[in-house]
N, C-alpha and C. Protein backbone atom coordinates (compact mmCIF):
# COMPACT_ATOMS: atom_id res chain seq x y z
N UNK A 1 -45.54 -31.13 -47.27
CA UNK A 1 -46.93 -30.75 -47.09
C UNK A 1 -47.37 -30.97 -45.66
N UNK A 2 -46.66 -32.15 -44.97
CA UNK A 2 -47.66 -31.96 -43.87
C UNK A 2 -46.42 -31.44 -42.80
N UNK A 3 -45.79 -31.17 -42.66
CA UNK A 3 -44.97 -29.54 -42.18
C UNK A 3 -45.61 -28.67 -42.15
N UNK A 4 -45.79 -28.79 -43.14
CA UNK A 4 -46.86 -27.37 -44.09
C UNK A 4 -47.99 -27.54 -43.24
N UNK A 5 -49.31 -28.24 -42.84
CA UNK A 5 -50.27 -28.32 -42.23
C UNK A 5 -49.95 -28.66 -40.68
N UNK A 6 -49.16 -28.79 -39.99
CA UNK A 6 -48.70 -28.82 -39.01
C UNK A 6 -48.32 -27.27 -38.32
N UNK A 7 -47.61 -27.03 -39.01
CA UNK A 7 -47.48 -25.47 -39.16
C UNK A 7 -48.29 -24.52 -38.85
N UNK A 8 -49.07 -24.65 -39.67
CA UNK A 8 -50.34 -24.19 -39.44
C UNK A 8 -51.38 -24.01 -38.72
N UNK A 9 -51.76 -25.19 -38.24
CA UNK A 9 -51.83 -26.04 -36.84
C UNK A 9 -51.56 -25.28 -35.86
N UNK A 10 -50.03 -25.08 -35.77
CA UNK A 10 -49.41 -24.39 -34.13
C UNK A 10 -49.87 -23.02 -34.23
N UNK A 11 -49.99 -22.36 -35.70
CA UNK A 11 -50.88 -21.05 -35.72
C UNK A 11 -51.98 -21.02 -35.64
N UNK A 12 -52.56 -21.60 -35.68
CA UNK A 12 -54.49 -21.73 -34.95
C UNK A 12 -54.96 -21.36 -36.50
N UNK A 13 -54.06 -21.11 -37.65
CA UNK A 13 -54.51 -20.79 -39.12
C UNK A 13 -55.31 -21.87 -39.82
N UNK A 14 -54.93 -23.36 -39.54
CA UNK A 14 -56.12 -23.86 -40.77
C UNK A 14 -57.54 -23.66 -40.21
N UNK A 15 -58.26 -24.57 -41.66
CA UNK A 15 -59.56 -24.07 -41.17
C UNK A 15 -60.36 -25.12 -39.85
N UNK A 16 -61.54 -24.92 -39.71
CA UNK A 16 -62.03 -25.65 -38.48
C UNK A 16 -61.94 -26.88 -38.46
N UNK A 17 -62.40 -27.44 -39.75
CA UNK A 17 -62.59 -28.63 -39.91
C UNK A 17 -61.27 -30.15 -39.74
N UNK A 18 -60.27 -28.63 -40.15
CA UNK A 18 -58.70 -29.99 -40.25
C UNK A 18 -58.34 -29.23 -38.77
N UNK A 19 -57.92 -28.75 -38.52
CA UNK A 19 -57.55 -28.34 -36.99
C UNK A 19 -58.28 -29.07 -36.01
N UNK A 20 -59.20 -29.33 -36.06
CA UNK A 20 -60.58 -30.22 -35.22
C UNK A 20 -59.78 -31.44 -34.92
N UNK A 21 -59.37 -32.41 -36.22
CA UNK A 21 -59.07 -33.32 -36.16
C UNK A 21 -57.58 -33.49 -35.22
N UNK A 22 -56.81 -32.63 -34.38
CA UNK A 22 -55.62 -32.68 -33.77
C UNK A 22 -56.20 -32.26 -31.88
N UNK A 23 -57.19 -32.01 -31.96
CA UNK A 23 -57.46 -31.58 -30.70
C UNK A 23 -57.72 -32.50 -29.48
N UNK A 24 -57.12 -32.88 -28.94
CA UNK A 24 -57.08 -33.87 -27.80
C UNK A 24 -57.19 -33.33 -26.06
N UNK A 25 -57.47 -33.87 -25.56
CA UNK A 25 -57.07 -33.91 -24.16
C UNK A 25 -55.43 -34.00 -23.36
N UNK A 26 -54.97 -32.90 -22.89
CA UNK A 26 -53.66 -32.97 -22.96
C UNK A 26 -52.83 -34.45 -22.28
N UNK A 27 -53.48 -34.39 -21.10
CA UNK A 27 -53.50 -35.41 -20.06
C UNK A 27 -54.05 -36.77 -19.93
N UNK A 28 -55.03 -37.02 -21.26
CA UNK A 28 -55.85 -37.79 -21.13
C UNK A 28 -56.36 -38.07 -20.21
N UNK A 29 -56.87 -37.25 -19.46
CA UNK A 29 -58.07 -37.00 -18.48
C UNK A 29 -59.44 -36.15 -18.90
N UNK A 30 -60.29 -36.20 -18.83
CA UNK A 30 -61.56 -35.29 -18.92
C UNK A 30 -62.48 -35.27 -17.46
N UNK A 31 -62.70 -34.37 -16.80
CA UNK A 31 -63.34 -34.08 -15.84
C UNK A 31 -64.10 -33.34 -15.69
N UNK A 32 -65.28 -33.94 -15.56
CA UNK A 32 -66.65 -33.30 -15.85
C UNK A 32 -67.94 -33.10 -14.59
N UNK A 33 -68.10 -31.91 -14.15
CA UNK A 33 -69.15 -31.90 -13.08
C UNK A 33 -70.53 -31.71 -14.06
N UNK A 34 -71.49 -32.06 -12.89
CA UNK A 34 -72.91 -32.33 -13.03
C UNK A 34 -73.55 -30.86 -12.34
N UNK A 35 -74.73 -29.85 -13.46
CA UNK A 35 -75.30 -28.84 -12.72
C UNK A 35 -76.25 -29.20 -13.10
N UNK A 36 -77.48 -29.85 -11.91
CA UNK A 36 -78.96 -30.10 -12.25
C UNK A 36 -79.55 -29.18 -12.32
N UNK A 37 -79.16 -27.47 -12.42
CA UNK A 37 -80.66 -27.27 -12.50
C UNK A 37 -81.43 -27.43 -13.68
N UNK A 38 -82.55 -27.14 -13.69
CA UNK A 38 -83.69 -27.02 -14.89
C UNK A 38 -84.08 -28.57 -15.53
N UNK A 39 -83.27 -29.55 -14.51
CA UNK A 39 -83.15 -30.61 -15.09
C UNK A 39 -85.26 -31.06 -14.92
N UNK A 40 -85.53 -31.85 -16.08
CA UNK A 40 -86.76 -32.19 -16.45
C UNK A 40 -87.42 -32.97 -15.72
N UNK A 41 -88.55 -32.59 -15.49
CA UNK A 41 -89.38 -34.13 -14.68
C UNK A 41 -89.23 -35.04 -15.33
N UNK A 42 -89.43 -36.33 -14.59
CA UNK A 42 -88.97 -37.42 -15.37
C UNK A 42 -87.61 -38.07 -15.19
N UNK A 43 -86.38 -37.09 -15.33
CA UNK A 43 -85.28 -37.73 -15.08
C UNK A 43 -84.39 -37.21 -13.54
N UNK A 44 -83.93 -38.17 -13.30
CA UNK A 44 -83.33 -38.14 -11.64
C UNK A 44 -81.76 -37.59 -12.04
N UNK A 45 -81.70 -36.87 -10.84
CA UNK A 45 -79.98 -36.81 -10.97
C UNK A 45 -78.67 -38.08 -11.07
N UNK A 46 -79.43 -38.64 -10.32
CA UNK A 46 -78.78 -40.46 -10.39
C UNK A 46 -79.11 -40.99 -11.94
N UNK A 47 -79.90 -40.62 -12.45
CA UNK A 47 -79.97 -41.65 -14.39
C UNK A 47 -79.10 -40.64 -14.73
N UNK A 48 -78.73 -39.57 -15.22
CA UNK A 48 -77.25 -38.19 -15.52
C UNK A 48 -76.13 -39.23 -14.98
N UNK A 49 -76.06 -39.22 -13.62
CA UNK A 49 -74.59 -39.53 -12.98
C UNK A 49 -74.62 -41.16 -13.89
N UNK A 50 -75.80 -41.51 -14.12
CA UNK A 50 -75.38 -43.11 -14.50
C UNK A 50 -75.17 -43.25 -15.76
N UNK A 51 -75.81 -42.27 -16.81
CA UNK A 51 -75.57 -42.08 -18.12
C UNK A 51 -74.20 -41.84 -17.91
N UNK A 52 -73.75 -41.10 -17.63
CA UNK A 52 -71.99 -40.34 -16.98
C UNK A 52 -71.17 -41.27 -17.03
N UNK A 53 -71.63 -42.50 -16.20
CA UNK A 53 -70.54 -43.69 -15.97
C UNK A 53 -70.77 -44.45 -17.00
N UNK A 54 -71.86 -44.88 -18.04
CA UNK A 54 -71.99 -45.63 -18.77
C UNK A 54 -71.07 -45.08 -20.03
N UNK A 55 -71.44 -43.63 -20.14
CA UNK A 55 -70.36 -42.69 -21.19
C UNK A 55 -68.83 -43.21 -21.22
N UNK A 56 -68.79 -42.89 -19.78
CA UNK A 56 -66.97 -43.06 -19.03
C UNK A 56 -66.57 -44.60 -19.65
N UNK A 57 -67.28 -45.78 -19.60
CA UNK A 57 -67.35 -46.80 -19.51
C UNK A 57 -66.82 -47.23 -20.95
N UNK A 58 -67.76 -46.59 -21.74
CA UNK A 58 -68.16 -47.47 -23.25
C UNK A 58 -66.59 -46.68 -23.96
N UNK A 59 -66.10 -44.82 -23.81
CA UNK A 59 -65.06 -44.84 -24.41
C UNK A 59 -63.80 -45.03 -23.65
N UNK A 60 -63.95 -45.97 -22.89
CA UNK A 60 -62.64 -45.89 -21.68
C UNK A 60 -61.63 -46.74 -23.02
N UNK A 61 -61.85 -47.31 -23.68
CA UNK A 61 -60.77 -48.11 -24.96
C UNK A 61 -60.26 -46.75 -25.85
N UNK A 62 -60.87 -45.76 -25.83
CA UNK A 62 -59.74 -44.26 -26.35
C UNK A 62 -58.59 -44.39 -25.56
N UNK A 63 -58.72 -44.81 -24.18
CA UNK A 63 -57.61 -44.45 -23.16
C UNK A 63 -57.29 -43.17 -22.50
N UNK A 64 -58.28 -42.41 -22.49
CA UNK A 64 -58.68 -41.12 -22.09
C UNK A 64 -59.66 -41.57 -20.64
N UNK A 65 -59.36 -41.29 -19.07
CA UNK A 65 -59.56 -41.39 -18.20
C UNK A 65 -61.06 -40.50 -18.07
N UNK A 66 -62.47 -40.55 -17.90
CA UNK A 66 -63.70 -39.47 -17.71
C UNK A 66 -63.79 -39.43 -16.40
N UNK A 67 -63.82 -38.41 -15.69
CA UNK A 67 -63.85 -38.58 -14.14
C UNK A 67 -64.66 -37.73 -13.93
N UNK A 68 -65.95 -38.10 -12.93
CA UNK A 68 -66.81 -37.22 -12.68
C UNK A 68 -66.50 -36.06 -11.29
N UNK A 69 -66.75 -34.93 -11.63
CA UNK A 69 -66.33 -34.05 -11.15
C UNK A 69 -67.39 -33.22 -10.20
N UNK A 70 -68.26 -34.62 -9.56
CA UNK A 70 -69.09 -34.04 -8.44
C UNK A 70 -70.67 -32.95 -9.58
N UNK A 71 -71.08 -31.89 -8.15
CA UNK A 71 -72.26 -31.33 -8.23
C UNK A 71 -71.75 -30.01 -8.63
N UNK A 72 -72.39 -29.33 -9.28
CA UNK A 72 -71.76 -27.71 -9.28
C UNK A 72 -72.90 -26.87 -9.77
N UNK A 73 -73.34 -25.85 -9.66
CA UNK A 73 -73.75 -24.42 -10.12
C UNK A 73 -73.23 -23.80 -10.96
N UNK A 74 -72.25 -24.25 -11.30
CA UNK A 74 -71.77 -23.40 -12.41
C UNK A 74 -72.38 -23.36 -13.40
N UNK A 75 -72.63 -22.28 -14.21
CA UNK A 75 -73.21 -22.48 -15.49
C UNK A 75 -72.31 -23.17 -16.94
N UNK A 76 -73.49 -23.04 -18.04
CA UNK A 76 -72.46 -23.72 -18.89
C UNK A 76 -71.81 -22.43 -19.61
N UNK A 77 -71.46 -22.82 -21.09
CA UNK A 77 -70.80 -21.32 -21.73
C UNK A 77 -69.85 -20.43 -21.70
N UNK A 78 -69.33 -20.72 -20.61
CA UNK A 78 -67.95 -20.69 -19.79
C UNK A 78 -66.92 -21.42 -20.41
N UNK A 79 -65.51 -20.34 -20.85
CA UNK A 79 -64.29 -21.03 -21.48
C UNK A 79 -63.31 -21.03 -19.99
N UNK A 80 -63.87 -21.42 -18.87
CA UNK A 80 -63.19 -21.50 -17.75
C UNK A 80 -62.27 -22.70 -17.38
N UNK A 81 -62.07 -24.05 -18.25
CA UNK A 81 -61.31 -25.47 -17.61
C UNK A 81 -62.17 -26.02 -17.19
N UNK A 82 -63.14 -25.56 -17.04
CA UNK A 82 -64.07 -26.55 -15.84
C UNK A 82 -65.26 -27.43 -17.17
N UNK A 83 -65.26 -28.21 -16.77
CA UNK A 83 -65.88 -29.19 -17.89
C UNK A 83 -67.59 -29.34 -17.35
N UNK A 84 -68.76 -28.79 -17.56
CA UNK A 84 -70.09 -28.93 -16.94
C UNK A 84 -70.62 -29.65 -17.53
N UNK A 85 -71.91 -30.21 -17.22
CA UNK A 85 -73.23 -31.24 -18.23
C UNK A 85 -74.02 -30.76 -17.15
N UNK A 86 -75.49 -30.10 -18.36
CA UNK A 86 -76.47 -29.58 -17.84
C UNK A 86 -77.42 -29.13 -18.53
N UNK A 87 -78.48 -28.89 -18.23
CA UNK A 87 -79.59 -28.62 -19.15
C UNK A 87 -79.83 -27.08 -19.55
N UNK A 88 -80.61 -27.29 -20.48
CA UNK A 88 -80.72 -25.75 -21.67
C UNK A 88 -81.84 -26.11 -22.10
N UNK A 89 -82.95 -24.77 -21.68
CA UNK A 89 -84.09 -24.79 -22.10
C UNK A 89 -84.81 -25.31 -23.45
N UNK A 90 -83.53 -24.21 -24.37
CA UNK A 90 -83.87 -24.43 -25.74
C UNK A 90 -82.69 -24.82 -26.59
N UNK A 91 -82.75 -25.79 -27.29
CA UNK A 91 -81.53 -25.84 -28.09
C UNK A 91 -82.59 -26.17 -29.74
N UNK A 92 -83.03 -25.59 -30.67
CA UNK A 92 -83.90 -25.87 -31.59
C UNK A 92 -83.06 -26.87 -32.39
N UNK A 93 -84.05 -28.26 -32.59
CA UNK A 93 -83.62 -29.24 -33.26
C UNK A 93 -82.59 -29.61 -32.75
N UNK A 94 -82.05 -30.00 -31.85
CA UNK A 94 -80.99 -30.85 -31.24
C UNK A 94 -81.47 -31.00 -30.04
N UNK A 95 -81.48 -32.70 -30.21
CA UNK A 95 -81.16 -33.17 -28.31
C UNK A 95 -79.76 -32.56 -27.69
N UNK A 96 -78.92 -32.50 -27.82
CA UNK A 96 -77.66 -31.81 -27.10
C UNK A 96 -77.03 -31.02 -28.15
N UNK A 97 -76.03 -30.08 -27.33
CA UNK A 97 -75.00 -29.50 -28.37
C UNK A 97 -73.57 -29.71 -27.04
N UNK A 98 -72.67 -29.88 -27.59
CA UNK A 98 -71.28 -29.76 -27.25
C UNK A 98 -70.20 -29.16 -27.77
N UNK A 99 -70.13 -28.21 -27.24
CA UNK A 99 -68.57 -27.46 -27.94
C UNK A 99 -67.46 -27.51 -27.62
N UNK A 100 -66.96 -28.27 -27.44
CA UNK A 100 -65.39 -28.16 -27.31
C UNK A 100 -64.56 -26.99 -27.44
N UNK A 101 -64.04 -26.37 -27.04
CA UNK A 101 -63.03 -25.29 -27.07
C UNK A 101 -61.38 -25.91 -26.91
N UNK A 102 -60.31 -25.35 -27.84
CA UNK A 102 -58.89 -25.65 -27.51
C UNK A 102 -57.90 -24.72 -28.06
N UNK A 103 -57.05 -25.05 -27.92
CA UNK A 103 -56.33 -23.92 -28.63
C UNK A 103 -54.92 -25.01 -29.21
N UNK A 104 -54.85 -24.32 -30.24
CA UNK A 104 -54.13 -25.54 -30.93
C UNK A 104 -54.29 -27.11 -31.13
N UNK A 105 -53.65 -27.84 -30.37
CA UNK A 105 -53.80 -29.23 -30.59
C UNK A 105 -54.78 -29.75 -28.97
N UNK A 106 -54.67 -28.66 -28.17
CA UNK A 106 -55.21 -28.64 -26.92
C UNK A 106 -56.57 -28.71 -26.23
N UNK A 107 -57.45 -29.21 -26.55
CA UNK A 107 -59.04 -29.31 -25.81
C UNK A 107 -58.43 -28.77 -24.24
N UNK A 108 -59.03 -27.26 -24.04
CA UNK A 108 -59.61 -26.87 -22.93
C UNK A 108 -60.85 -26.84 -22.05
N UNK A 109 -61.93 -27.32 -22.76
CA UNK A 109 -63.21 -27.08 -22.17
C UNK A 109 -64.05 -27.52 -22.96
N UNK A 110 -65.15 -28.60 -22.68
CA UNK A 110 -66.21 -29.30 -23.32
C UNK A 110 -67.12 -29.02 -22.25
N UNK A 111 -68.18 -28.11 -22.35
CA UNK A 111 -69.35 -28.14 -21.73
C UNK A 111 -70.77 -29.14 -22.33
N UNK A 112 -71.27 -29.87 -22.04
CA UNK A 112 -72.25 -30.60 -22.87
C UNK A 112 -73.60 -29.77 -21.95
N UNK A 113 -74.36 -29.60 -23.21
CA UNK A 113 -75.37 -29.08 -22.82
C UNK A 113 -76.36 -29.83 -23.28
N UNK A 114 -77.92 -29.98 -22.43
CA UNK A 114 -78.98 -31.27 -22.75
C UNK A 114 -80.06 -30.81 -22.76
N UNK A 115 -81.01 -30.58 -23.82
CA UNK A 115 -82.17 -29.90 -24.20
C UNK A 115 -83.13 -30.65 -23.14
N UNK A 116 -83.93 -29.99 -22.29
CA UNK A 116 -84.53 -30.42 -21.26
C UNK A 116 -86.18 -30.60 -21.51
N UNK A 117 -86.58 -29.87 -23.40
CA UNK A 117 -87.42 -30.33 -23.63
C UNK A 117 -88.14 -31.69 -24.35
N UNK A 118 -86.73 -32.08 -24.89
CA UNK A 118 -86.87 -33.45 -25.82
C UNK A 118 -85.97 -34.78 -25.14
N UNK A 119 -85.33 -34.59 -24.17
CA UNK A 119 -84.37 -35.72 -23.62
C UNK A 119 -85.46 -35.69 -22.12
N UNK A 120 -86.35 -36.85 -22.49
CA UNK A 120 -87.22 -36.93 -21.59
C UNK A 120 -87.51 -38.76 -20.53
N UNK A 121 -86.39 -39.57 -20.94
CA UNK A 121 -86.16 -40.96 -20.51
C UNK A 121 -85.18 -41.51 -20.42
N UNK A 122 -84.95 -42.25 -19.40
CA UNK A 122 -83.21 -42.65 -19.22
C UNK A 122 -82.85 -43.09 -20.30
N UNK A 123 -83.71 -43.95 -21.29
CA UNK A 123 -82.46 -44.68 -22.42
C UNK A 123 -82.23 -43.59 -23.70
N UNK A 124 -82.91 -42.34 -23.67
CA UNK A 124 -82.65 -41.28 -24.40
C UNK A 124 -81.68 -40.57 -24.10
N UNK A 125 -82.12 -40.21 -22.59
CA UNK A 125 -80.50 -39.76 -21.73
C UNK A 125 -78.91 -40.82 -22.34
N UNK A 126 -79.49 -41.43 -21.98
CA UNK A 126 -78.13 -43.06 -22.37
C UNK A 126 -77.56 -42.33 -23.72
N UNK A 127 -78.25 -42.90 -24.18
CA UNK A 127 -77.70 -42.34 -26.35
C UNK A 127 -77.06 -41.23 -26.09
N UNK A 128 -77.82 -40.15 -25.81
CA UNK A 128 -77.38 -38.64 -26.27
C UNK A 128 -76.17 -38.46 -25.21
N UNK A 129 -75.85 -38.71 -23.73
CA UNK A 129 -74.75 -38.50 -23.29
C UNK A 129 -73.88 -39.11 -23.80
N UNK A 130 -74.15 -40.58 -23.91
CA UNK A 130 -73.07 -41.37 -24.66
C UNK A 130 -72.22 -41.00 -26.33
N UNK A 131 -73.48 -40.38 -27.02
CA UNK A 131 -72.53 -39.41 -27.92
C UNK A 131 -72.42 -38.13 -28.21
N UNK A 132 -73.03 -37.16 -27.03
CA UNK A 132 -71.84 -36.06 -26.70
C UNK A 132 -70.47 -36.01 -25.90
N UNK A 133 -70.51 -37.34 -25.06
CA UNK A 133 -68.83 -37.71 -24.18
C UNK A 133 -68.22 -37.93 -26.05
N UNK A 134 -68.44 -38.48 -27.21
CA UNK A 134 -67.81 -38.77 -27.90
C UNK A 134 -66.96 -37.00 -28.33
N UNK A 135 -67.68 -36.72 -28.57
CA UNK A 135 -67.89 -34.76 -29.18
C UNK A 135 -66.76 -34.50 -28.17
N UNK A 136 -67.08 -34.91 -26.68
CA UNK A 136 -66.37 -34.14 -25.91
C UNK A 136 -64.27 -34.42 -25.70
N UNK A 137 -64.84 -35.46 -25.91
CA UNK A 137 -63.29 -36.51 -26.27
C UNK A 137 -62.51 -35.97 -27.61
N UNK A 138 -63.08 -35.21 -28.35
CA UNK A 138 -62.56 -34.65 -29.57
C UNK A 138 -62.98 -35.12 -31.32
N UNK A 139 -63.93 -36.49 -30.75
CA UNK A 139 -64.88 -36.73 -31.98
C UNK A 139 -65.85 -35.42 -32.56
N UNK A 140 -65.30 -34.30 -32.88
CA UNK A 140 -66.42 -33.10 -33.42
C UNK A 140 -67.10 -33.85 -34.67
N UNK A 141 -66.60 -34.36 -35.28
CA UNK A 141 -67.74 -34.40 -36.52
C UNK A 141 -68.43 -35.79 -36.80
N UNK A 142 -69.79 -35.62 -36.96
CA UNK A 142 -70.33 -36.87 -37.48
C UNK A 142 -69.99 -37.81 -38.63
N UNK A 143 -70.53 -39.22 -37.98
CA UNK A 143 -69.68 -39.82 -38.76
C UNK A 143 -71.38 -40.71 -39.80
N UNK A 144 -70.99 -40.84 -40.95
CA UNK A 144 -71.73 -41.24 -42.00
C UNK A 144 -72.00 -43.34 -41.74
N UNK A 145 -71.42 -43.73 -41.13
CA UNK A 145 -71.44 -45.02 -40.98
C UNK A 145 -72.98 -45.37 -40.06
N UNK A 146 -74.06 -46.32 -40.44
CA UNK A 146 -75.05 -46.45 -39.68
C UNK A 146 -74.67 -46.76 -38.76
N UNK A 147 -73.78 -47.51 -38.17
CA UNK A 147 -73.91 -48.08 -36.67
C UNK A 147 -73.30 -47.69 -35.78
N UNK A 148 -72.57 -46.05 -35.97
CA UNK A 148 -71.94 -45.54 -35.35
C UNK A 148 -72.63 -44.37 -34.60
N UNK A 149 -72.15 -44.57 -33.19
CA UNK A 149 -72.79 -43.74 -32.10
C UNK A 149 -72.54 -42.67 -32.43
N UNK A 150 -71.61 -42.06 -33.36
CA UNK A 150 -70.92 -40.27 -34.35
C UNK A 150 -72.35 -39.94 -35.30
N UNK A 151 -72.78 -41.61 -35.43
CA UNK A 151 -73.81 -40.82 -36.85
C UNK A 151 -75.10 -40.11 -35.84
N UNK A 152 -75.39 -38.61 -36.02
CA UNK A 152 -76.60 -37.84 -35.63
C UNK A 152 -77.66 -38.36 -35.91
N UNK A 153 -77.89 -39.00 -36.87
CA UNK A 153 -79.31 -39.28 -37.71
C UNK A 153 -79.18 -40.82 -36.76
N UNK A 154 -78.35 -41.24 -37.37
CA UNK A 154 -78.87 -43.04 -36.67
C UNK A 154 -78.58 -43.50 -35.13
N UNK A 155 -77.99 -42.96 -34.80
CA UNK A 155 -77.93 -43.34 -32.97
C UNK A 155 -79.13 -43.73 -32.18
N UNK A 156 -79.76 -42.23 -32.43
CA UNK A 156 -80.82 -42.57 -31.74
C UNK A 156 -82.17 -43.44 -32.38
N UNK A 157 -82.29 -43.78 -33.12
CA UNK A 157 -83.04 -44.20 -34.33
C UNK A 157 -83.01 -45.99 -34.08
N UNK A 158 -81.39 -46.08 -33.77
CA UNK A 158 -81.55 -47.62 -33.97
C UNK A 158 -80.88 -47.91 -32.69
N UNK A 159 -81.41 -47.00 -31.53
CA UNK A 159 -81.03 -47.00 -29.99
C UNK A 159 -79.16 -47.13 -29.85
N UNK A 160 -78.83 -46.96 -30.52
CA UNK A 160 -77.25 -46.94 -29.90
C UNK A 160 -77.15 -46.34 -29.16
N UNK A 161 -76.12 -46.78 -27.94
CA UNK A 161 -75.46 -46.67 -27.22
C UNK A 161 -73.88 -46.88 -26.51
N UNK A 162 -73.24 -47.21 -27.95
CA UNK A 162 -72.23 -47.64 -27.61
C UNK A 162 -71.60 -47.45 -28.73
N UNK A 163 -70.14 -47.11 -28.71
CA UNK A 163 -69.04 -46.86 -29.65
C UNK A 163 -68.71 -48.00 -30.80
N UNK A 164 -69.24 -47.70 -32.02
CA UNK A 164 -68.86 -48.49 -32.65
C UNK A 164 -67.29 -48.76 -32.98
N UNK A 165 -66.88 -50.31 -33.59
CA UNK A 165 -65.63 -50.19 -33.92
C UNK A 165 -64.65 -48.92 -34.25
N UNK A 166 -65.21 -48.47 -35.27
CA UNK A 166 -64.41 -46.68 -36.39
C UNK A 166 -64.37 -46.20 -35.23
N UNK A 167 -65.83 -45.92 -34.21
CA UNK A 167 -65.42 -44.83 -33.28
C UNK A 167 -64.09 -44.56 -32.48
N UNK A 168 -64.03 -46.21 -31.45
CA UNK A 168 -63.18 -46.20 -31.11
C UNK A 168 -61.58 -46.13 -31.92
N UNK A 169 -61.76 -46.85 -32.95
CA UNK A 169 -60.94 -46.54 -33.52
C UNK A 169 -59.91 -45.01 -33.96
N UNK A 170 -61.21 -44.60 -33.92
CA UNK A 170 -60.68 -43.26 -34.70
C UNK A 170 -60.30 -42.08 -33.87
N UNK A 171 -60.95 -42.48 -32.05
CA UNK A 171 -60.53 -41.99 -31.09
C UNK A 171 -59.52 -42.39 -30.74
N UNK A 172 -59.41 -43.72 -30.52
CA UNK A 172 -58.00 -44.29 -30.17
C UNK A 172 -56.66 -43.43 -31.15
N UNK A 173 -57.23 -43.38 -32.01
CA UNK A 173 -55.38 -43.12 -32.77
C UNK A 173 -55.29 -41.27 -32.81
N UNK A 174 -56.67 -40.73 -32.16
CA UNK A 174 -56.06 -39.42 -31.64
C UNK A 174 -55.29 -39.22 -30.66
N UNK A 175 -55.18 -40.29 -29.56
CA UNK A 175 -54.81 -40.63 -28.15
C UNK A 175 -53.68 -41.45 -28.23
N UNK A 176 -53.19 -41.78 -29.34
CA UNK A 176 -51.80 -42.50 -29.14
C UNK A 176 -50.97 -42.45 -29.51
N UNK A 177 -50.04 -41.65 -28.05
CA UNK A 177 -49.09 -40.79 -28.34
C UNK A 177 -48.43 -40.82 -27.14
């Protein structure tokens, strides 16, 4: 059986949800530039770059290297390699969205995008970068545990900011290999 789902795997055939779970960073590197525009009054380009390092910081125990990748213009939406974080007018009902793109077991491209009408204070910034770097690392799906920076509903609720045990956990053993 798991031949069988492996298999499958290298054909891009299962469905989203189990294929999700194999998608890593080839290199264990992620490199990510910063495009301010549209970015909101209120927040500085320096609280981003510092949310950035605090992100880099809290999942550096995955063992996946986050390296910031400077200033750029580039837009997001782009399946180009290039990894962006930047703001989006509208994202309805979500502080961020992150999509990961890969092909096979492969993460090519995590753009994080940051709703510029509701992420309006550094320790909001804090939370929500801190768990879209999770998304971007290959954590796609939320996780049901309250104290985990994966759970959507409780992160921001009970201010997390930091990877709970499972998280890391569950990142770590995608990464060790």
């Amino acid at each position: 059986m798991k031949l069988f789902i492996f298999a499958l795997a290298l054909l891009g055939s299962l469905p989203a949800s189990a294929a999700e779970d194999y998608a890593v960073w080839q290199d264990k590197r992620f490199v990510i530039a910063y495009n301010p525009n549209g970015r909101p009054e209120g927040i500085s380009d320096t609280e981003v770059i510092d949310a950035l390092v605090h992100a880099a910081a809290v999942w550096s125990p995955c063992g996946v290297q986050v390296v910031f990748g400077g200033f750029t213009g580039q837009s997001l939406d782009r399946l180009d390699g290039r990894n962006v974080i930047g703001w989006q007018a509208e994202l309805p009902g979500l502080m961020a969205l992150t999509l990961p793109q890969y092909l096979r077991r492969i993460l090519l491209d995590a753009d994080i995008r940051l709703n510029r009408g509701l992420i309006r204070d550094r320790d909001t910034l804090r939370r929500v970068v801190a768990h879209e770097m999770g998304h971007a690392l290959g954590l796609f799906n939320h996780s049901g545990e309250p104290d985990s920076l994966m759970n959507e509903r409780q992160f921001q609720a009970r201010g997390i900011d930091t990877p709970s045990k499972a998280d890391l956990a569950l990142c770590q053993a995608r990464y060790r290999w």
